[in-house]
N, C-alpha and C. Protein backbone atom coordinates (compact mmCIF):
# COMPACT_ATOMS: atom_id res chain seq x y z
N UNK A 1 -21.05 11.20 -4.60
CA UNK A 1 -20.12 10.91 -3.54
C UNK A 1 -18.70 10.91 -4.11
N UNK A 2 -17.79 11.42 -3.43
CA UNK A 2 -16.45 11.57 -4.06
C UNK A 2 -15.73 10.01 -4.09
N UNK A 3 -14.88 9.99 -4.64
CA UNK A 3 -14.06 8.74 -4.82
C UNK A 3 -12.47 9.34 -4.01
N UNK A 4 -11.82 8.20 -3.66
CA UNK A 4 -10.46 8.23 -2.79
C UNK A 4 -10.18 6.62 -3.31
N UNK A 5 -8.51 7.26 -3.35
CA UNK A 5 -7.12 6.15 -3.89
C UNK A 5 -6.35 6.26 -3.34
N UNK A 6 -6.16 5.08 -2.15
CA UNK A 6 -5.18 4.65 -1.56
C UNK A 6 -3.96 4.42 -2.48
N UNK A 7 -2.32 4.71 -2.54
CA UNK A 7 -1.74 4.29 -3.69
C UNK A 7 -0.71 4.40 -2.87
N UNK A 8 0.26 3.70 -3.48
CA UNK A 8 1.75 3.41 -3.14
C UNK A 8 2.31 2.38 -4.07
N UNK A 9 4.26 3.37 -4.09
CA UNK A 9 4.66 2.88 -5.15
C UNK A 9 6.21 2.02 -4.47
N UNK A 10 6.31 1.06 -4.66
CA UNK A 10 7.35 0.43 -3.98
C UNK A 10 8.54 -0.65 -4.44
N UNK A 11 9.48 -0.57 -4.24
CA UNK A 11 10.57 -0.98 -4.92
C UNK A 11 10.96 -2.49 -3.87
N UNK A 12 10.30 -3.65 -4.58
CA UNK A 12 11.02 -4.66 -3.51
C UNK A 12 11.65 -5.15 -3.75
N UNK A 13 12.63 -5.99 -2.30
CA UNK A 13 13.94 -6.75 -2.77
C UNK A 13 13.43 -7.88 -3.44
N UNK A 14 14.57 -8.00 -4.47
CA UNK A 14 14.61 -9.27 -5.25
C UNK A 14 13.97 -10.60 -5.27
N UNK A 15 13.00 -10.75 -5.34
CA UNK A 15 12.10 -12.61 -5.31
C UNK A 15 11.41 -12.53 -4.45
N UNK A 16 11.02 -11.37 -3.98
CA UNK A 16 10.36 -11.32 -2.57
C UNK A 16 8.51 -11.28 -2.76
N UNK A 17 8.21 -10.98 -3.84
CA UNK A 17 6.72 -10.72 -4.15
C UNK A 17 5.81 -11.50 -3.87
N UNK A 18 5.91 -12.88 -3.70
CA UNK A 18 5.30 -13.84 -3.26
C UNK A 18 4.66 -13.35 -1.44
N UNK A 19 5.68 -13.09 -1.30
CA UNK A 19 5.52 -12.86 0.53
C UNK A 19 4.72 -11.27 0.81
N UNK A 20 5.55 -10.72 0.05
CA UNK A 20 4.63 -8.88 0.22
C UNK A 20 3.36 -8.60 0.18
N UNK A 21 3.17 -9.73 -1.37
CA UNK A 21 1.76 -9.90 -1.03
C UNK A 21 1.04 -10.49 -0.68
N UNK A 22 1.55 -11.44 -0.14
CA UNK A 22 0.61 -12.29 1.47
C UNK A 22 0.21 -11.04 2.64
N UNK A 23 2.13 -10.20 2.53
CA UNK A 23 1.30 -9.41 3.85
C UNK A 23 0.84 -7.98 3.19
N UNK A 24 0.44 -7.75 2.16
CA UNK A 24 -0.24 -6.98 1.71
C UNK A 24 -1.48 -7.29 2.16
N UNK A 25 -2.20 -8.02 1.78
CA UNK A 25 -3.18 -8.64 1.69
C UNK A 25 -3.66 -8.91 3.09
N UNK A 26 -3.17 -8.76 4.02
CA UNK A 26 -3.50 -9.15 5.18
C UNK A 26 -4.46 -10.10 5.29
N UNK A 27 -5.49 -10.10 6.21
CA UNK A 27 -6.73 -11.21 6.23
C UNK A 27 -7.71 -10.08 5.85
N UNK A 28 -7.57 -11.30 4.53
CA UNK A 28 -8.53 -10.68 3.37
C UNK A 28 -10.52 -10.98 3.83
N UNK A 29 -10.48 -11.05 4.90
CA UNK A 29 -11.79 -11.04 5.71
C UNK A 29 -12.32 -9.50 6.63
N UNK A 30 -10.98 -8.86 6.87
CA UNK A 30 -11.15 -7.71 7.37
C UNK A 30 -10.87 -6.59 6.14
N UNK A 31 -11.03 -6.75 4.88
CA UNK A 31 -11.20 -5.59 3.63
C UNK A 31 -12.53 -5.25 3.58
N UNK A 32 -12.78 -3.95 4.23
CA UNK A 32 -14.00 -3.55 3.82
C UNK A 32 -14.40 -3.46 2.53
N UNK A 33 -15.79 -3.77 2.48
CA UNK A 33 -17.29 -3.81 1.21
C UNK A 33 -16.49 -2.39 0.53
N UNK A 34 -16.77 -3.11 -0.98
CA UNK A 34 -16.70 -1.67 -1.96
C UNK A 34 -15.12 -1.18 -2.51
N UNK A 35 -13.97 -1.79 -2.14
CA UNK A 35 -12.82 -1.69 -2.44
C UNK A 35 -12.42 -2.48 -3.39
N UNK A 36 -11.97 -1.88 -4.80
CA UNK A 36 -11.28 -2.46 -5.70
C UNK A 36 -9.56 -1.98 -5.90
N UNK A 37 -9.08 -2.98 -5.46
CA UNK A 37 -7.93 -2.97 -5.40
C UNK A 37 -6.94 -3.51 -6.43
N UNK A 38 -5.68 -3.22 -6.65
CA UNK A 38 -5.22 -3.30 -8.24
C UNK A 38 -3.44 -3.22 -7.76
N UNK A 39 -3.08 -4.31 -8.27
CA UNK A 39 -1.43 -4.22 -7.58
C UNK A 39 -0.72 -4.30 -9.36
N UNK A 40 -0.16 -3.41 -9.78
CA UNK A 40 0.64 -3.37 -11.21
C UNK A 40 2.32 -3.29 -10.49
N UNK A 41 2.93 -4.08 -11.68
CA UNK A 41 3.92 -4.53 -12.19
C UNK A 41 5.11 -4.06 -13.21
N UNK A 42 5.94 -3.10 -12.94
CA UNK A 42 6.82 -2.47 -13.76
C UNK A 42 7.26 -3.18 -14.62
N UNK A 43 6.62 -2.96 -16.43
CA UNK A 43 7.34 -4.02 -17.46
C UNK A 43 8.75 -4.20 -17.53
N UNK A 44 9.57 -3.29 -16.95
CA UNK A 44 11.13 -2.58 -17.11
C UNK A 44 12.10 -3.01 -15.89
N UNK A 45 11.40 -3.47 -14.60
CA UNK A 45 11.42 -3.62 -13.51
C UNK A 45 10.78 -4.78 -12.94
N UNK A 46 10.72 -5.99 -12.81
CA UNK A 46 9.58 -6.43 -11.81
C UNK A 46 9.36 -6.54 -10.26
N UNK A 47 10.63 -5.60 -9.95
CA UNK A 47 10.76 -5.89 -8.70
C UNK A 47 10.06 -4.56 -7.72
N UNK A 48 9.35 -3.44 -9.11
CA UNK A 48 8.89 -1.83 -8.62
C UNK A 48 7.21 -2.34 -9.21
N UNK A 49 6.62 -2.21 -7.71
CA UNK A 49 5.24 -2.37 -7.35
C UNK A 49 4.54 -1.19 -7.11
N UNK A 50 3.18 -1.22 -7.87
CA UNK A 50 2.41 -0.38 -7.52
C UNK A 50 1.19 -0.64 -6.85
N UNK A 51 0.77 -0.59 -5.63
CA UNK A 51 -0.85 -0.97 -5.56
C UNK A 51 -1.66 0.27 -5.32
N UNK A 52 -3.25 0.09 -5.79
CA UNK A 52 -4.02 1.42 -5.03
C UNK A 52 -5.12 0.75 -5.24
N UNK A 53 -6.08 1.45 -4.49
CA UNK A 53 -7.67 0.66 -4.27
C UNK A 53 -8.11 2.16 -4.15
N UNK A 54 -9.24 1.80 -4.54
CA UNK A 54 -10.46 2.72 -4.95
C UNK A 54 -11.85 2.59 -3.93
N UNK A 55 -12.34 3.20 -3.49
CA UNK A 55 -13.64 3.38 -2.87
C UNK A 55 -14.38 4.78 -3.01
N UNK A 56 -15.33 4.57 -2.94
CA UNK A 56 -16.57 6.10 -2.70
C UNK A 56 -17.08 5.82 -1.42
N UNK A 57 -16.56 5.18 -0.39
CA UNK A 57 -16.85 5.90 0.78
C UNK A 57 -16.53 7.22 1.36
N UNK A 58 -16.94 7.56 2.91
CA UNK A 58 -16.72 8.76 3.27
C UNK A 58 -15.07 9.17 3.50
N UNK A 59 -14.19 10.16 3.48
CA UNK A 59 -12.70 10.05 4.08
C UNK A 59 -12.31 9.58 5.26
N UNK A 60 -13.87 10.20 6.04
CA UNK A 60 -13.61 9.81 7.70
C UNK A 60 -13.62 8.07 7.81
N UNK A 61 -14.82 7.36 7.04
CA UNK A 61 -14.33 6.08 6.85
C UNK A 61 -13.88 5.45 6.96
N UNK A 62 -12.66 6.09 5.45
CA UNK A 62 -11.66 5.56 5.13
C UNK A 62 -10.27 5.77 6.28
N UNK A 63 -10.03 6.78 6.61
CA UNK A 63 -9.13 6.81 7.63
C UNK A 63 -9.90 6.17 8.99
N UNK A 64 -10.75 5.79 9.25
CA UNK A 64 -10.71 5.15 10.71
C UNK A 64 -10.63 3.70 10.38
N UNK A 65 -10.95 3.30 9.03
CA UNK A 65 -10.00 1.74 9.01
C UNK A 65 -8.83 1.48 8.39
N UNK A 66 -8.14 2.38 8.25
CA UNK A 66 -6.82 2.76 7.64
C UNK A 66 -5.92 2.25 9.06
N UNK A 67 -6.29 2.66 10.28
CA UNK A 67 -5.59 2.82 11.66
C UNK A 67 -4.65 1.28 11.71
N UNK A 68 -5.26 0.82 13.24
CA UNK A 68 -3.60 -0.13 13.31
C UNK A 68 -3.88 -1.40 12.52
N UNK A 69 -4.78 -1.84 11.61
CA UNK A 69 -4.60 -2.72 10.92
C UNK A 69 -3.30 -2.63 9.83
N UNK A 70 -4.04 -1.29 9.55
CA UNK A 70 -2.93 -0.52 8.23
C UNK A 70 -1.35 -0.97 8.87
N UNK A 71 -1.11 -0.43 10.48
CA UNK A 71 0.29 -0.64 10.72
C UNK A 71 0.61 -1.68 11.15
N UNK A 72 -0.20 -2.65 11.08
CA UNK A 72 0.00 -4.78 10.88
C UNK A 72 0.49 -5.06 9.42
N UNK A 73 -0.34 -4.13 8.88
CA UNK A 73 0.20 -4.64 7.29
C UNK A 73 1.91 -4.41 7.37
N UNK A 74 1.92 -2.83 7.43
CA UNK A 74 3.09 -2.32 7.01
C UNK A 74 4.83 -2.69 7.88
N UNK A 75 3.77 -3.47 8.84
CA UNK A 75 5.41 -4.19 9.43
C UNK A 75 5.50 -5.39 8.78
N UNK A 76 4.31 -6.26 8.63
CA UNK A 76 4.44 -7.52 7.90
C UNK A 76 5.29 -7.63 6.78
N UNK A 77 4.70 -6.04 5.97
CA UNK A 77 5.38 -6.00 4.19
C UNK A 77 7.04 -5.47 4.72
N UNK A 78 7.41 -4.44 5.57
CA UNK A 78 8.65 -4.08 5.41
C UNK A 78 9.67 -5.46 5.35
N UNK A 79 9.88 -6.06 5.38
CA UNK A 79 10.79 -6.97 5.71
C UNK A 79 11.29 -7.38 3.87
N UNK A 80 10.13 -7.10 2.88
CA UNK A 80 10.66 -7.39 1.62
C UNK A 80 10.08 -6.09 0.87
N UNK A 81 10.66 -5.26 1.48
CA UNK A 81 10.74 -3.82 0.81
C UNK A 81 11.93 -2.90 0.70
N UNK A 82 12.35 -2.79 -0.63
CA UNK A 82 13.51 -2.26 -0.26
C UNK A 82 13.69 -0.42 -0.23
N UNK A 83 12.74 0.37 -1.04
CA UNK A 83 12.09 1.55 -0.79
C UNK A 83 10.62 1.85 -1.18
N UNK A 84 10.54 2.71 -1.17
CA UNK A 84 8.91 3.14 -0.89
C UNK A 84 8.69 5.00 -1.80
N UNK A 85 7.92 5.04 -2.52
CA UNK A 85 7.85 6.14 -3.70
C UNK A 85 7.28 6.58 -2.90
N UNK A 86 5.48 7.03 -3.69
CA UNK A 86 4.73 7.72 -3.62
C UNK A 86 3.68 6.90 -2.65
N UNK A 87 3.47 7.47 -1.56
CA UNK A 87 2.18 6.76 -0.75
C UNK A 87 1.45 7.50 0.08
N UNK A 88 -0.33 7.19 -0.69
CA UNK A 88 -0.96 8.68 0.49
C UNK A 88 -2.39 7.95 -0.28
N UNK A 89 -3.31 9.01 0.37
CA UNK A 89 -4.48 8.78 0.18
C UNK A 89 -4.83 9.88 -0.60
N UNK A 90 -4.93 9.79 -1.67
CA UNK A 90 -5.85 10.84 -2.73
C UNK A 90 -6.92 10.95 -2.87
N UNK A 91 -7.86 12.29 -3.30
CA UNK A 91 -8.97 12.03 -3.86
C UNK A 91 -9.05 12.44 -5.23
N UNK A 92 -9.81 11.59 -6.13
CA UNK A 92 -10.25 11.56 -7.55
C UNK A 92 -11.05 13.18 -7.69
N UNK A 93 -10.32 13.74 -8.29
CA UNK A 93 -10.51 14.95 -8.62
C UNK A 93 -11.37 15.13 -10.20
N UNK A 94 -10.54 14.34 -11.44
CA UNK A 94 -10.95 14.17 -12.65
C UNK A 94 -11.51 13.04 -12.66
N UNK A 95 -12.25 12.37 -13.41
CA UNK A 95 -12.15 11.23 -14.23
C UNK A 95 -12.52 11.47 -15.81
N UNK A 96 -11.83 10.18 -16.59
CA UNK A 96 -11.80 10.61 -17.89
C UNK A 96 -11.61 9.19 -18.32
N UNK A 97 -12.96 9.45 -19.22
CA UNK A 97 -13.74 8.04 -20.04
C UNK A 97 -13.96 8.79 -21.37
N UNK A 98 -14.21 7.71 -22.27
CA UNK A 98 -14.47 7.64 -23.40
C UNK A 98 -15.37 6.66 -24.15
């Protein structure tokens, strides 16, 4: 089964991280089974956020619970965001272990 990574890279205002990721996080009761999710921290920066979550569910899946929850999150978080990089849904093409 293929793997898919939600990811986005985001630049927030100043002291605000506490709150982003409250509404990141939304209600952490409606995260579907099987998502490992991972929010990193620019050593250089702490104010440039990265999160992405991982699943091997199907795409169709994944985009039909992506819908308006996704755009509850993303009004909640704008308010302590000051831009926004890279954000999309990928699929894991390589992997590479050792």
């Amino acid at each position: 089964m293929a793997k898919y990574a939600a990811l986005t890279v985001r630049k927030l205002k100043p002291g605000s991280y506490e709150e982003w990721r409250a509404a990141w996080e939304g209600d952490p009761d409606n995260w579907p089974e099987g998502v490992h999710a991972y929010i990193l921290r620019n050593l250089n920066d702490p104010d440039e956020i990265i999160a992405f979550g991982m699943t091997e569910r199907s795409i169709d899946e994944l985009r039909a619970e992506i819908g308006e929850e996704q755009q509850e999150r993303n009004e909640a978080m704008a308010p302590h965001i000051e831009s926004i990089g890279a954000d999309g849904l990928y699929e894991v093409i390589d992997e590479v272990t050792k």
